[in-house]
ModelCIF file with pLDDT and N, C-alpha, C, O atoms, coordinates in Angstrom:
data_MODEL
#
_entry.id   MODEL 
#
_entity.id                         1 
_entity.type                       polymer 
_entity.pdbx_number_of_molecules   1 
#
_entity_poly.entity_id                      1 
_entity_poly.type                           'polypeptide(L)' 
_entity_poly.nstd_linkage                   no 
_entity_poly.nstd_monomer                   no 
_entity_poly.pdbx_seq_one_letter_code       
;(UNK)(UNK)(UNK)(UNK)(UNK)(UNK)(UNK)(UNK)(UNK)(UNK)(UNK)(UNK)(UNK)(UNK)(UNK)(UNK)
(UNK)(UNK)(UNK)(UNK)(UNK)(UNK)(UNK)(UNK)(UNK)(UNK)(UNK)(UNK)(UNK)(UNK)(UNK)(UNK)
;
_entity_poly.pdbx_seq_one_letter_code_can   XXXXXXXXXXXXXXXXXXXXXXXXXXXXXXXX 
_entity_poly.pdbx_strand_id                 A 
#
loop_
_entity_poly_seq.entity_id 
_entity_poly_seq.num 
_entity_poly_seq.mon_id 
_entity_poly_seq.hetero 
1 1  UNK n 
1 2  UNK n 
1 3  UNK n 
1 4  UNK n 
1 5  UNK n 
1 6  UNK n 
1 7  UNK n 
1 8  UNK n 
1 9  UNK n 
1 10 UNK n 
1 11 UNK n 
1 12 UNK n 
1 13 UNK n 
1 14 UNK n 
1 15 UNK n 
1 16 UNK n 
1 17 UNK n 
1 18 UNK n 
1 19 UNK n 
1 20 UNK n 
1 21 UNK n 
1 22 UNK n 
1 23 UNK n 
1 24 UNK n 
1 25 UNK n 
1 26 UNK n 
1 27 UNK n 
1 28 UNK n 
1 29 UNK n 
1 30 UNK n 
1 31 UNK n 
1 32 UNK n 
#
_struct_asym.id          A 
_struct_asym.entity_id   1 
#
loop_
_ma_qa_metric.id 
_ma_qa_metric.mode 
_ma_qa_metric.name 
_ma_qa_metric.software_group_id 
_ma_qa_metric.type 
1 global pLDDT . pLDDT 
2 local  pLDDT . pLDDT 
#
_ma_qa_metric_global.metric_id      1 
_ma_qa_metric_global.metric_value   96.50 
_ma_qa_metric_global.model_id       1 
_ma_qa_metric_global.ordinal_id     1 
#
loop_
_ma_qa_metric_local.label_asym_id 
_ma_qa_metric_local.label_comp_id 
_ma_qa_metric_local.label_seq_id 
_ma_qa_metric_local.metric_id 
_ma_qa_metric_local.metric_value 
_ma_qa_metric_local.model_id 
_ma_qa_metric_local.ordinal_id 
A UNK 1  2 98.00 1 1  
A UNK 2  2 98.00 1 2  
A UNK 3  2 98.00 1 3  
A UNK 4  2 98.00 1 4  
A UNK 5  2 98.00 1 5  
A UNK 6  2 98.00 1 6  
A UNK 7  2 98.00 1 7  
A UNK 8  2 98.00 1 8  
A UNK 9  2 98.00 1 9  
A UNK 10 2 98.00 1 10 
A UNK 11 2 97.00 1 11 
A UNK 12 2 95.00 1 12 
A UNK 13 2 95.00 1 13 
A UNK 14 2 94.00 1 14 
A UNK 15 2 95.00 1 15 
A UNK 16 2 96.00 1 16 
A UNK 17 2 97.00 1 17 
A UNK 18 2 98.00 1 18 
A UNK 19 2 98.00 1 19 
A UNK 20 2 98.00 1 20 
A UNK 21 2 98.00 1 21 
A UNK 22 2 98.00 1 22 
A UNK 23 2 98.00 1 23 
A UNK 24 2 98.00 1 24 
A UNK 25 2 97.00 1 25 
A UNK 26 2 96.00 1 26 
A UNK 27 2 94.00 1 27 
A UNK 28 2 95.00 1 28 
A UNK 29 2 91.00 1 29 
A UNK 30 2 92.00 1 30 
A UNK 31 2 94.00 1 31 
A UNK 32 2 94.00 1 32 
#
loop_
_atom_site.group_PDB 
_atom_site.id 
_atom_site.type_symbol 
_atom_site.label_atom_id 
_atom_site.label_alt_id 
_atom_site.label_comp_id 
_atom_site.label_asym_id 
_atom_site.label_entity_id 
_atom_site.label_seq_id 
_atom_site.pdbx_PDB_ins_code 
_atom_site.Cartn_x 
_atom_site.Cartn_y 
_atom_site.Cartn_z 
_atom_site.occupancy 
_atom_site.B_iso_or_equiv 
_atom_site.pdbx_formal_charge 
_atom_site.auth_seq_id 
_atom_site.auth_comp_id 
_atom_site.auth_asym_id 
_atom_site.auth_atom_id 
_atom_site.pdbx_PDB_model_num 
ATOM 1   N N  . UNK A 1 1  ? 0.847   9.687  4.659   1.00 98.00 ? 1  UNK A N  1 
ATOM 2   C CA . UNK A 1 1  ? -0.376  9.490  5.432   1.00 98.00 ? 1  UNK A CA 1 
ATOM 3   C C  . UNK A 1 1  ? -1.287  8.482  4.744   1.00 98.00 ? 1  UNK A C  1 
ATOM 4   O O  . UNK A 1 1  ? -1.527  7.417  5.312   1.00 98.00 ? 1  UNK A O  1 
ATOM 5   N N  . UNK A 1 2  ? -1.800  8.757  3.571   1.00 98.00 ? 2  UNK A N  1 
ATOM 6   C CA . UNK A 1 2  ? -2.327  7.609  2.700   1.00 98.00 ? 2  UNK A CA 1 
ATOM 7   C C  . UNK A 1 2  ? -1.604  6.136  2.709   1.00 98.00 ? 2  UNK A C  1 
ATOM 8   O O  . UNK A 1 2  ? -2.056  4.998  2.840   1.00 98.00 ? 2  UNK A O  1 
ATOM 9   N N  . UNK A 1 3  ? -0.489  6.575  2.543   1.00 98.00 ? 3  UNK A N  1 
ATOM 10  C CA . UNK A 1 3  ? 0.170   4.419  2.738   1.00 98.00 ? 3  UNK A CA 1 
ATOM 11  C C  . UNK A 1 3  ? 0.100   4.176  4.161   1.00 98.00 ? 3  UNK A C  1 
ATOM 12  O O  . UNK A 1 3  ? -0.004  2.949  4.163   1.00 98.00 ? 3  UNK A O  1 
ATOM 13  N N  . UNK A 1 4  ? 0.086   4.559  5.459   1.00 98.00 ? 4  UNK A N  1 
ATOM 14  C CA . UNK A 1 4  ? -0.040  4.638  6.762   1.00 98.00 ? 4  UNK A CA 1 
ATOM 15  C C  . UNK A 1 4  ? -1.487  4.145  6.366   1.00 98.00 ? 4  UNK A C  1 
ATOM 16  O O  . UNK A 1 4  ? -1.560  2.935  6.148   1.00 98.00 ? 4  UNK A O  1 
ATOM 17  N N  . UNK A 1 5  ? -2.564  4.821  6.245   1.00 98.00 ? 5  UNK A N  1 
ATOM 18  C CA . UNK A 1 5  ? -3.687  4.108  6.709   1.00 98.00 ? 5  UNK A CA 1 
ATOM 19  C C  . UNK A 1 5  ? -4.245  2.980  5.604   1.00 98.00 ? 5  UNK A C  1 
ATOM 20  O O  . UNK A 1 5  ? -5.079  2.091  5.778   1.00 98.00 ? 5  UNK A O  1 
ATOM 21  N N  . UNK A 1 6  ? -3.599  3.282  4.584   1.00 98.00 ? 6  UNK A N  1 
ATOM 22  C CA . UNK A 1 6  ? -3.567  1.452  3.377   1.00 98.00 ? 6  UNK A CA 1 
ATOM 23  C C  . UNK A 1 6  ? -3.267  0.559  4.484   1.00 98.00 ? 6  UNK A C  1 
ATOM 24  O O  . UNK A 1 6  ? -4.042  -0.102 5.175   1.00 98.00 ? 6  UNK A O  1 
ATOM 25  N N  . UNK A 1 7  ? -2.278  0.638  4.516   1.00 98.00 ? 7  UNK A N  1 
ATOM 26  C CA . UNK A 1 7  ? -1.645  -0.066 5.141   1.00 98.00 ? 7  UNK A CA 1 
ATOM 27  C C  . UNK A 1 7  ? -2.011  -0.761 6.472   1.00 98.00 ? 7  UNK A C  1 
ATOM 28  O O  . UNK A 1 7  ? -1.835  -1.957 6.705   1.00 98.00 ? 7  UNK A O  1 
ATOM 29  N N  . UNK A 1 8  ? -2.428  -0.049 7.129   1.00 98.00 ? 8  UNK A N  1 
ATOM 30  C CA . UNK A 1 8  ? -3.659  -0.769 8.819   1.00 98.00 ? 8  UNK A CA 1 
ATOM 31  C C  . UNK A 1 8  ? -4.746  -0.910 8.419   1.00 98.00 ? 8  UNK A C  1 
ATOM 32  O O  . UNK A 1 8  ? -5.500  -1.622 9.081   1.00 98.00 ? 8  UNK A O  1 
ATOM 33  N N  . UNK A 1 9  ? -5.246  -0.264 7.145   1.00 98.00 ? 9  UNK A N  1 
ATOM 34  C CA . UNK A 1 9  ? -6.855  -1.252 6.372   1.00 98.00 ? 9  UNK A CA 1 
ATOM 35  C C  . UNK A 1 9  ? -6.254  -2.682 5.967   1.00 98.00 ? 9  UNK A C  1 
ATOM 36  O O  . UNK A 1 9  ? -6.373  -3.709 6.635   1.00 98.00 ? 9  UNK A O  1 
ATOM 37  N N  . UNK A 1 10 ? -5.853  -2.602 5.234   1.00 98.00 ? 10 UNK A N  1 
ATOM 38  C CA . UNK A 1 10 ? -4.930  -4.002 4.087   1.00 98.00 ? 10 UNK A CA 1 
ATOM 39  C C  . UNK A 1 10 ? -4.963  -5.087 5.425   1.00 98.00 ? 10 UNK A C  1 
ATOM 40  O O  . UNK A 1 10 ? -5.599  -6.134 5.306   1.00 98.00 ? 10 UNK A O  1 
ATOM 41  N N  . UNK A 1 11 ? -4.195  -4.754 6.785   1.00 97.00 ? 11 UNK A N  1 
ATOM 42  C CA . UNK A 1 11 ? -3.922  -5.700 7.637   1.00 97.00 ? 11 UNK A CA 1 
ATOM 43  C C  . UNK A 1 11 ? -5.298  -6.267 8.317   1.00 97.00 ? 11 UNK A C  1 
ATOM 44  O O  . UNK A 1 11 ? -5.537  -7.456 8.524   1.00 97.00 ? 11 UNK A O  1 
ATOM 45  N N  . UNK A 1 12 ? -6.230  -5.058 8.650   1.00 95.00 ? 12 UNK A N  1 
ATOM 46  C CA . UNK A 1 12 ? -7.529  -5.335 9.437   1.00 95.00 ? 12 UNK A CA 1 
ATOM 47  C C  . UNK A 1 12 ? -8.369  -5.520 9.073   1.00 95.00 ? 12 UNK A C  1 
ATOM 48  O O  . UNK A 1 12 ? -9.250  -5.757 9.899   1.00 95.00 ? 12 UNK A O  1 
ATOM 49  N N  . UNK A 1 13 ? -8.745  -5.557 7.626   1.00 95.00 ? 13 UNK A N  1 
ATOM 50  C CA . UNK A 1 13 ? -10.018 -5.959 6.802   1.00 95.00 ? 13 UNK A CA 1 
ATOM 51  C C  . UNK A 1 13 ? -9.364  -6.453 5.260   1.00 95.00 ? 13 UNK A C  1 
ATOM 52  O O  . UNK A 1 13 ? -9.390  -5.647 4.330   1.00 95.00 ? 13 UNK A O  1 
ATOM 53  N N  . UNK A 1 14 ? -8.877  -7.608 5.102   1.00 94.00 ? 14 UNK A N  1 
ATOM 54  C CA . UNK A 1 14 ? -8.060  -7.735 4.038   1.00 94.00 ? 14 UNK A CA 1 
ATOM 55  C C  . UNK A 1 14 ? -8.810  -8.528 3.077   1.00 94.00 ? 14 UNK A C  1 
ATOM 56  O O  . UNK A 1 14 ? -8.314  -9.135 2.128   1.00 94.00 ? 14 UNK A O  1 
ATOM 57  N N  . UNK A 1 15 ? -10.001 -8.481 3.378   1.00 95.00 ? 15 UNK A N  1 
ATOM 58  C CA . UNK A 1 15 ? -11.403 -9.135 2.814   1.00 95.00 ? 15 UNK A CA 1 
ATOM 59  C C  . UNK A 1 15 ? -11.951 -8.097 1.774   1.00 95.00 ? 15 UNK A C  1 
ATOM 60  O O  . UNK A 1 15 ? -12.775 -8.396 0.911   1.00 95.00 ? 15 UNK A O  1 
ATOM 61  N N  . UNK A 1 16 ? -11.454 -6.941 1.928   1.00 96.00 ? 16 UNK A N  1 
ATOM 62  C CA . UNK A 1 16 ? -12.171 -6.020 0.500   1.00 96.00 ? 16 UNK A CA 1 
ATOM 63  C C  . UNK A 1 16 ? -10.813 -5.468 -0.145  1.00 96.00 ? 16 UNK A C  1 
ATOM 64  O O  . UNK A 1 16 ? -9.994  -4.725 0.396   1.00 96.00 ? 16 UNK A O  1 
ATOM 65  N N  . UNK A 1 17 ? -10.772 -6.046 -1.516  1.00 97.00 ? 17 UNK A N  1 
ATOM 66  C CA . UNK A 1 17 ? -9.347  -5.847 -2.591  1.00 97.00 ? 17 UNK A CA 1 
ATOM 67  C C  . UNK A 1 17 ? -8.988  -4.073 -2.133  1.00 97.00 ? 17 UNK A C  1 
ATOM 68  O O  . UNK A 1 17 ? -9.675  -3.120 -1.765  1.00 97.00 ? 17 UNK A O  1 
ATOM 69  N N  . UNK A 1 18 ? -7.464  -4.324 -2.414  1.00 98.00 ? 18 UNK A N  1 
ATOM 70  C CA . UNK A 1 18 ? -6.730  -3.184 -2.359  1.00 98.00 ? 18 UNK A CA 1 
ATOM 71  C C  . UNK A 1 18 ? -6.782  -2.093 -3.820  1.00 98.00 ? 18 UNK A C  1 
ATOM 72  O O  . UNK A 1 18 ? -5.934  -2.486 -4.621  1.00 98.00 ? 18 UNK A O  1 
ATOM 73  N N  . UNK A 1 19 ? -7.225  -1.378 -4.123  1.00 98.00 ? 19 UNK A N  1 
ATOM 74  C CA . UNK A 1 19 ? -7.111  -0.683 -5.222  1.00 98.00 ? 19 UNK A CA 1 
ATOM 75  C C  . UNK A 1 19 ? -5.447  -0.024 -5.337  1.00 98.00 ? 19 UNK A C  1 
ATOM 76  O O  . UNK A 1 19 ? -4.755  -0.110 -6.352  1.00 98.00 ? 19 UNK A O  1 
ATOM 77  N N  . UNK A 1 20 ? -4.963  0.732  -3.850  1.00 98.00 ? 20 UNK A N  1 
ATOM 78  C CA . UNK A 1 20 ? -4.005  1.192  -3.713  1.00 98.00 ? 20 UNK A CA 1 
ATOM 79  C C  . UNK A 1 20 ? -3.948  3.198  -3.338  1.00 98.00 ? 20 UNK A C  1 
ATOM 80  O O  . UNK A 1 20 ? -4.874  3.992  -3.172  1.00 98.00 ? 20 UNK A O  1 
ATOM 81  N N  . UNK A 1 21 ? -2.643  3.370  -3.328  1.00 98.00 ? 21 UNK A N  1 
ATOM 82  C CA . UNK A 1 21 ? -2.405  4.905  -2.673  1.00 98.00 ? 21 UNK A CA 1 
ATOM 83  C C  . UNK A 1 21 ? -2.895  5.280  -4.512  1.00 98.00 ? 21 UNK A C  1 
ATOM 84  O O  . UNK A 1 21 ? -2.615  4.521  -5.440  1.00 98.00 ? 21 UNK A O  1 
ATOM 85  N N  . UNK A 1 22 ? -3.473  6.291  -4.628  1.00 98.00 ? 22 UNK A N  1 
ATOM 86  C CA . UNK A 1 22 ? -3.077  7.164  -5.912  1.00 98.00 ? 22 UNK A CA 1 
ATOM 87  C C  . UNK A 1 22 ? -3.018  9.022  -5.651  1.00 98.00 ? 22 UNK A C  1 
ATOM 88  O O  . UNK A 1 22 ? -3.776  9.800  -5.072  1.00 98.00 ? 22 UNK A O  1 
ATOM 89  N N  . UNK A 1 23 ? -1.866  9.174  -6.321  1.00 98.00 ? 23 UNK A N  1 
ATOM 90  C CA . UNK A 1 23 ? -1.821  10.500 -6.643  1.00 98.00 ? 23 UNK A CA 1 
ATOM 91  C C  . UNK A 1 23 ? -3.181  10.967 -7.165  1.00 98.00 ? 23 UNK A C  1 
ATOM 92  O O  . UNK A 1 23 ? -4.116  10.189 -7.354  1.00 98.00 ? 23 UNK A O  1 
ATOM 93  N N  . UNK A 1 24 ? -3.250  12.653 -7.450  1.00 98.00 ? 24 UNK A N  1 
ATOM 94  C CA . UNK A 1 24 ? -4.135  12.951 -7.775  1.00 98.00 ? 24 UNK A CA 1 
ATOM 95  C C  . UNK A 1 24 ? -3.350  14.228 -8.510  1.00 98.00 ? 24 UNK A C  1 
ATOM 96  O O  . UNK A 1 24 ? -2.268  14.671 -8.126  1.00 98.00 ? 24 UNK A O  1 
ATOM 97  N N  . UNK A 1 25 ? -4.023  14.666 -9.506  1.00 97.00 ? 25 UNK A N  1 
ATOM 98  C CA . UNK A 1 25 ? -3.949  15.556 -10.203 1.00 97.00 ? 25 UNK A CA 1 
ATOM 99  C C  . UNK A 1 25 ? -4.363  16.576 -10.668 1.00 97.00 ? 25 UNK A C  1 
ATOM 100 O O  . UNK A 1 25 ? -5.325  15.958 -11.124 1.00 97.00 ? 25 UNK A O  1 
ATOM 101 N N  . UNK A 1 26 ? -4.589  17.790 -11.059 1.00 96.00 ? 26 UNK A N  1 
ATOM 102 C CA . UNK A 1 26 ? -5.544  19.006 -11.215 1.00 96.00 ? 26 UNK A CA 1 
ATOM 103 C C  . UNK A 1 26 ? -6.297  18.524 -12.549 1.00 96.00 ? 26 UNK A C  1 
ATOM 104 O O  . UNK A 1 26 ? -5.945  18.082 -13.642 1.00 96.00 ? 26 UNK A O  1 
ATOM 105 N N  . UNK A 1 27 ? -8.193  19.004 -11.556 1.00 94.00 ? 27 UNK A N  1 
ATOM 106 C CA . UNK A 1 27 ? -9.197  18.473 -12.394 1.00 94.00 ? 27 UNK A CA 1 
ATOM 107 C C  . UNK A 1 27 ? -9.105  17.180 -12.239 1.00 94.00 ? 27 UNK A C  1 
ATOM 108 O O  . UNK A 1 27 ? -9.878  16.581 -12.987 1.00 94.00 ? 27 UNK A O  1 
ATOM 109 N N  . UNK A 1 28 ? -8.258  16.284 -11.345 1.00 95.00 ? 28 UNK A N  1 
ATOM 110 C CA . UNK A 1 28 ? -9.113  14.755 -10.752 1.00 95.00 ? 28 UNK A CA 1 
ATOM 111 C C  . UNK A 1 28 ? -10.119 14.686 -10.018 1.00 95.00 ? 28 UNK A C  1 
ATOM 112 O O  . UNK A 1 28 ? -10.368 15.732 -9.419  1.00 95.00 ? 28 UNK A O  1 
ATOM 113 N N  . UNK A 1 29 ? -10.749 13.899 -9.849  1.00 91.00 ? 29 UNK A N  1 
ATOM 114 C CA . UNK A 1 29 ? -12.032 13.865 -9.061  1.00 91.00 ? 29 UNK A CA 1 
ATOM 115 C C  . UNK A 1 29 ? -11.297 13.691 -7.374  1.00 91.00 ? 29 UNK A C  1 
ATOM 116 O O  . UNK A 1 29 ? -10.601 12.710 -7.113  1.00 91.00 ? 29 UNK A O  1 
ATOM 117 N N  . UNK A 1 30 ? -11.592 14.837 -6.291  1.00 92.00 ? 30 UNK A N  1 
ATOM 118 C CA . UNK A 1 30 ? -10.704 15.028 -5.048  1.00 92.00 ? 30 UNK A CA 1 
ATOM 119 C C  . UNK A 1 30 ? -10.088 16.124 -5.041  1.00 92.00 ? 30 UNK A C  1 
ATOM 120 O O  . UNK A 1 30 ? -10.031 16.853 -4.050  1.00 92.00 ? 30 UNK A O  1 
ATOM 121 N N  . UNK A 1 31 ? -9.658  16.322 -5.931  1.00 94.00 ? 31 UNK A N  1 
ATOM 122 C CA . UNK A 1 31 ? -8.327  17.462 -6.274  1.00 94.00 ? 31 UNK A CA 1 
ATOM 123 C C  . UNK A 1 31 ? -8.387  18.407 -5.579  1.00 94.00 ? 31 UNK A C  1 
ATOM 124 O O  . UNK A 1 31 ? -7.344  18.853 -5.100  1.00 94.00 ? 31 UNK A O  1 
ATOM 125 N N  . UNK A 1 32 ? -9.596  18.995 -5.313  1.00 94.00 ? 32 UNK A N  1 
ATOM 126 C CA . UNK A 1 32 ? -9.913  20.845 -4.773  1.00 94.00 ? 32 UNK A CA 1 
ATOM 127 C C  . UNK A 1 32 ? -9.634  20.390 -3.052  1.00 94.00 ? 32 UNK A C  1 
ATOM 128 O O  . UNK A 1 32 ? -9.712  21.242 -2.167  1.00 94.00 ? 32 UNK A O  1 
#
């Protein structure tokens, strides 16, 4: 789901840099 919508941002606004998909991990900031 995350590379799905990278992926139609990247194509439709390709004017603000890609950081990319990232995993996340317990105690990352998102995680809960």
């Amino acid at each position: 789901l995350a590379s799905s919508i990278h992926d139609n941002v990247c194509l439709a606004v390709n004017s603000i840099k890609s950081r990319g998909v990232k995993p996340r991990f317990p105690g990352d900031r998102g995680s809960e």
